[in-house]
Each structure stands twice: as structure tokens, then as C-alpha cells.
C-alpha atoms as a PDB file:
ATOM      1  CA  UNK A   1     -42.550   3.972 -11.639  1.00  0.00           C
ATOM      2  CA  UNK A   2     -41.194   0.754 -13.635  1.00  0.00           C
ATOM      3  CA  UNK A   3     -37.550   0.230 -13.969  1.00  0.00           C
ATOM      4  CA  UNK A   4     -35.763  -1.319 -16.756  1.00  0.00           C
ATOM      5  CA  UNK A   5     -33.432  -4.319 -15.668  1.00  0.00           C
ATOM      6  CA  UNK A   6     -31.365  -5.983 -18.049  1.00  0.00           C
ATOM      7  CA  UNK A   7     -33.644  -9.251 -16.909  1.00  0.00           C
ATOM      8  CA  UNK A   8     -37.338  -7.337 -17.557  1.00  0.00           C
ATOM      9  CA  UNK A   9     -39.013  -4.801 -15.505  1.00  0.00           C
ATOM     10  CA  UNK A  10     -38.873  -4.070 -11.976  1.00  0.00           C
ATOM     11  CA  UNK A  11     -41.441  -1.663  -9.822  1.00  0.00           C
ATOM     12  CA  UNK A  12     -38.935  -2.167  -6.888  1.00  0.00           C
ATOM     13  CA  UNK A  13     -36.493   1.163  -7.076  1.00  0.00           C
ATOM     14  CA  UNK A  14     -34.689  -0.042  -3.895  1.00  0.00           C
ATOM     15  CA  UNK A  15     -33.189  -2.706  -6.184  1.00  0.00           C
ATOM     16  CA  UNK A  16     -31.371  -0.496  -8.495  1.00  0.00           C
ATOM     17  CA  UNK A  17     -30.297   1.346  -5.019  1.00  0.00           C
ATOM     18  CA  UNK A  18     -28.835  -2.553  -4.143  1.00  0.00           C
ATOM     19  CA  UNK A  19     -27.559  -2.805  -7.396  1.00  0.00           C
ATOM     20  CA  UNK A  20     -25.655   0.243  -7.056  1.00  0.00           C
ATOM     21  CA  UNK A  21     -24.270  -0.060  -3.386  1.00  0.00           C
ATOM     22  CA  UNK A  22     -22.791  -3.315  -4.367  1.00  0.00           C
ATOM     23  CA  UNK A  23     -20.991  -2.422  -7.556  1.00  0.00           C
ATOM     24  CA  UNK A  24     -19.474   0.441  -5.563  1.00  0.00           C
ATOM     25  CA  UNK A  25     -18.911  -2.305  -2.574  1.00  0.00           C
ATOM     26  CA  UNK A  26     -16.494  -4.596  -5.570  1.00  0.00           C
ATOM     27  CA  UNK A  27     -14.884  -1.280  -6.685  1.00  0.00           C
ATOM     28  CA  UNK A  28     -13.881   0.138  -3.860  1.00  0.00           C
ATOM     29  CA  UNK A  29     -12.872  -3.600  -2.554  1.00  0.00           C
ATOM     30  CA  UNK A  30     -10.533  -3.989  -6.050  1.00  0.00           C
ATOM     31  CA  UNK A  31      -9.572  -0.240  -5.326  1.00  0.00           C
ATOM     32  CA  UNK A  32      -8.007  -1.162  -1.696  1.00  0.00           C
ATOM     33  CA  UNK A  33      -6.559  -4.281  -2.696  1.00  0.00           C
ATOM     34  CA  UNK A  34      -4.679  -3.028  -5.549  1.00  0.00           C
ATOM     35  CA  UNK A  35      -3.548  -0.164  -3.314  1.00  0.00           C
ATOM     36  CA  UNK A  36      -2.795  -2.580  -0.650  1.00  0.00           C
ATOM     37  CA  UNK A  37      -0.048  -4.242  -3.532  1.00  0.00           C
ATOM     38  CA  UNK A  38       0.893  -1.459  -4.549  1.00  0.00           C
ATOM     39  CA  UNK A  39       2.443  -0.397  -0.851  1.00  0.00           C
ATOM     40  CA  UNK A  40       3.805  -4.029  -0.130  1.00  0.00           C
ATOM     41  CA  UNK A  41       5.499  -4.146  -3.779  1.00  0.00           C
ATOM     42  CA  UNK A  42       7.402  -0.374  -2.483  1.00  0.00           C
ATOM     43  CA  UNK A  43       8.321  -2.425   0.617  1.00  0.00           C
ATOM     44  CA  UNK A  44      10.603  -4.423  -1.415  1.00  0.00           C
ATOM     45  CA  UNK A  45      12.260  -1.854  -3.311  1.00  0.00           C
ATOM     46  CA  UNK A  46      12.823  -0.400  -0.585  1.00  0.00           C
ATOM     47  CA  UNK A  47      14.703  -2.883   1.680  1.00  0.00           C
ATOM     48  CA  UNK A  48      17.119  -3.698  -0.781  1.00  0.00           C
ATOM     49  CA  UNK A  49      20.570  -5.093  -0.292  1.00  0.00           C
ATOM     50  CA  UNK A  50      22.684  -3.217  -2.081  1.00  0.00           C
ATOM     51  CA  UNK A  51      24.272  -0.119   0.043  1.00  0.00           C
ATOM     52  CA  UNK A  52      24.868   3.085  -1.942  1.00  0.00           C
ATOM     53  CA  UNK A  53      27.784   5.774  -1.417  1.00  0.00           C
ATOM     54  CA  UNK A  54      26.035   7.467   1.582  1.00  0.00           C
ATOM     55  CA  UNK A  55      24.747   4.473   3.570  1.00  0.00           C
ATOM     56  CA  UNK A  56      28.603   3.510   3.462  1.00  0.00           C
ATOM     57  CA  UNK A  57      30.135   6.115   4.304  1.00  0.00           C
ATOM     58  CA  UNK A  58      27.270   6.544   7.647  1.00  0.00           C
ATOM     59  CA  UNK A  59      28.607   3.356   8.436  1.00  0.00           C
ATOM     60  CA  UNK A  60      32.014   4.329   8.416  1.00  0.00           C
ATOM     61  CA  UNK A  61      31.197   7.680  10.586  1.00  0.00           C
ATOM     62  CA  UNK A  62      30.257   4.550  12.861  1.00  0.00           C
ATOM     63  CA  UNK A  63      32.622   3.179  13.332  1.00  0.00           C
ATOM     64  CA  UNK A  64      34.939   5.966  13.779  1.00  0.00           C
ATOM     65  CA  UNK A  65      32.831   7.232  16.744  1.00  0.00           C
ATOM     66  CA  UNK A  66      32.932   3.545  18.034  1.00  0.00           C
ATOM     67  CA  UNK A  67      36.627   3.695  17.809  1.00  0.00           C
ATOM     68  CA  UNK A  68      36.882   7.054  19.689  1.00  0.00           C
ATOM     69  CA  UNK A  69      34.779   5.858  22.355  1.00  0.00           C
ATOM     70  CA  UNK A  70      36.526   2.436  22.770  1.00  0.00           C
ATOM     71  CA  UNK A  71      39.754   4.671  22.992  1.00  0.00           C
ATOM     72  CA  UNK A  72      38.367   7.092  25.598  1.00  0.00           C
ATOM     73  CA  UNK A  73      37.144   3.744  27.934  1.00  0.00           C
ATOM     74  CA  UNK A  74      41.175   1.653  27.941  1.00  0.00           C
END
């Protein structure tokens, strides 16, 4: 069998397997990475500062139940 490279002919089929393996290899690398950013990027809108209407009023359940128990302890 003779293979057609873009370079001239090759009677070596394992090459084109090579060839192959290694331009999956660089797209599944590019694949992961951009995945990888992707997560990390939703880190940061995740942990952000501003607290809405239920995170304040969690934190004011809080600190009612720290009251109470401060109470019950004099």
C-alpha cells in the first residue's frame, strides 16, 4: 500500500496511525484546558461580594439564634 502525505508518498501506514494519535493528543489537550478555564472563570462569579436578599436575611437568622443563646448562658 502507498500513502499520500502532504510531503510525497509514504509505504509506512503506522505513520498516518502517529499522525492521527497526535492530532487527537493537541485536541483533546486544547479540549481540557479550555474546560479547565472555563470552571476557574465560574469560580469567580461565584465568590462574589455582593450579598443578595437571602444571604442577608440567613445572616440575620444568625444572629438572632446567637442572641438567644447568649441570653439563655447570663
Amino acid at each position: 500500500m502507498i500513502y499520500i502525505f502532504r510531503h510525497g508518498f509514504c509505504n509506512n501506514p503506522f505513520r498516518i496511525r502517529k499522525i492521527k494519535e497526535s492530532i487527537v493528543d493537541k485536541t483533546r489537550t486544547w479540549v481540557f484546558l479550555l474546560f479547565m478555564l472555563l470552571a476557574f472563570s465560574g469560580f469567580g462569579l461565584v465568590a462574589c461580594d455582593d450579598q443578595g436578599p437571602a444571604e442577608e436575611a440567613g445572616e440575620e437568622i444568625d444572629d438572632t439564634a446567637e442572641d438567644i443563646g447568649d441570653a439563655f448562658d447570663d
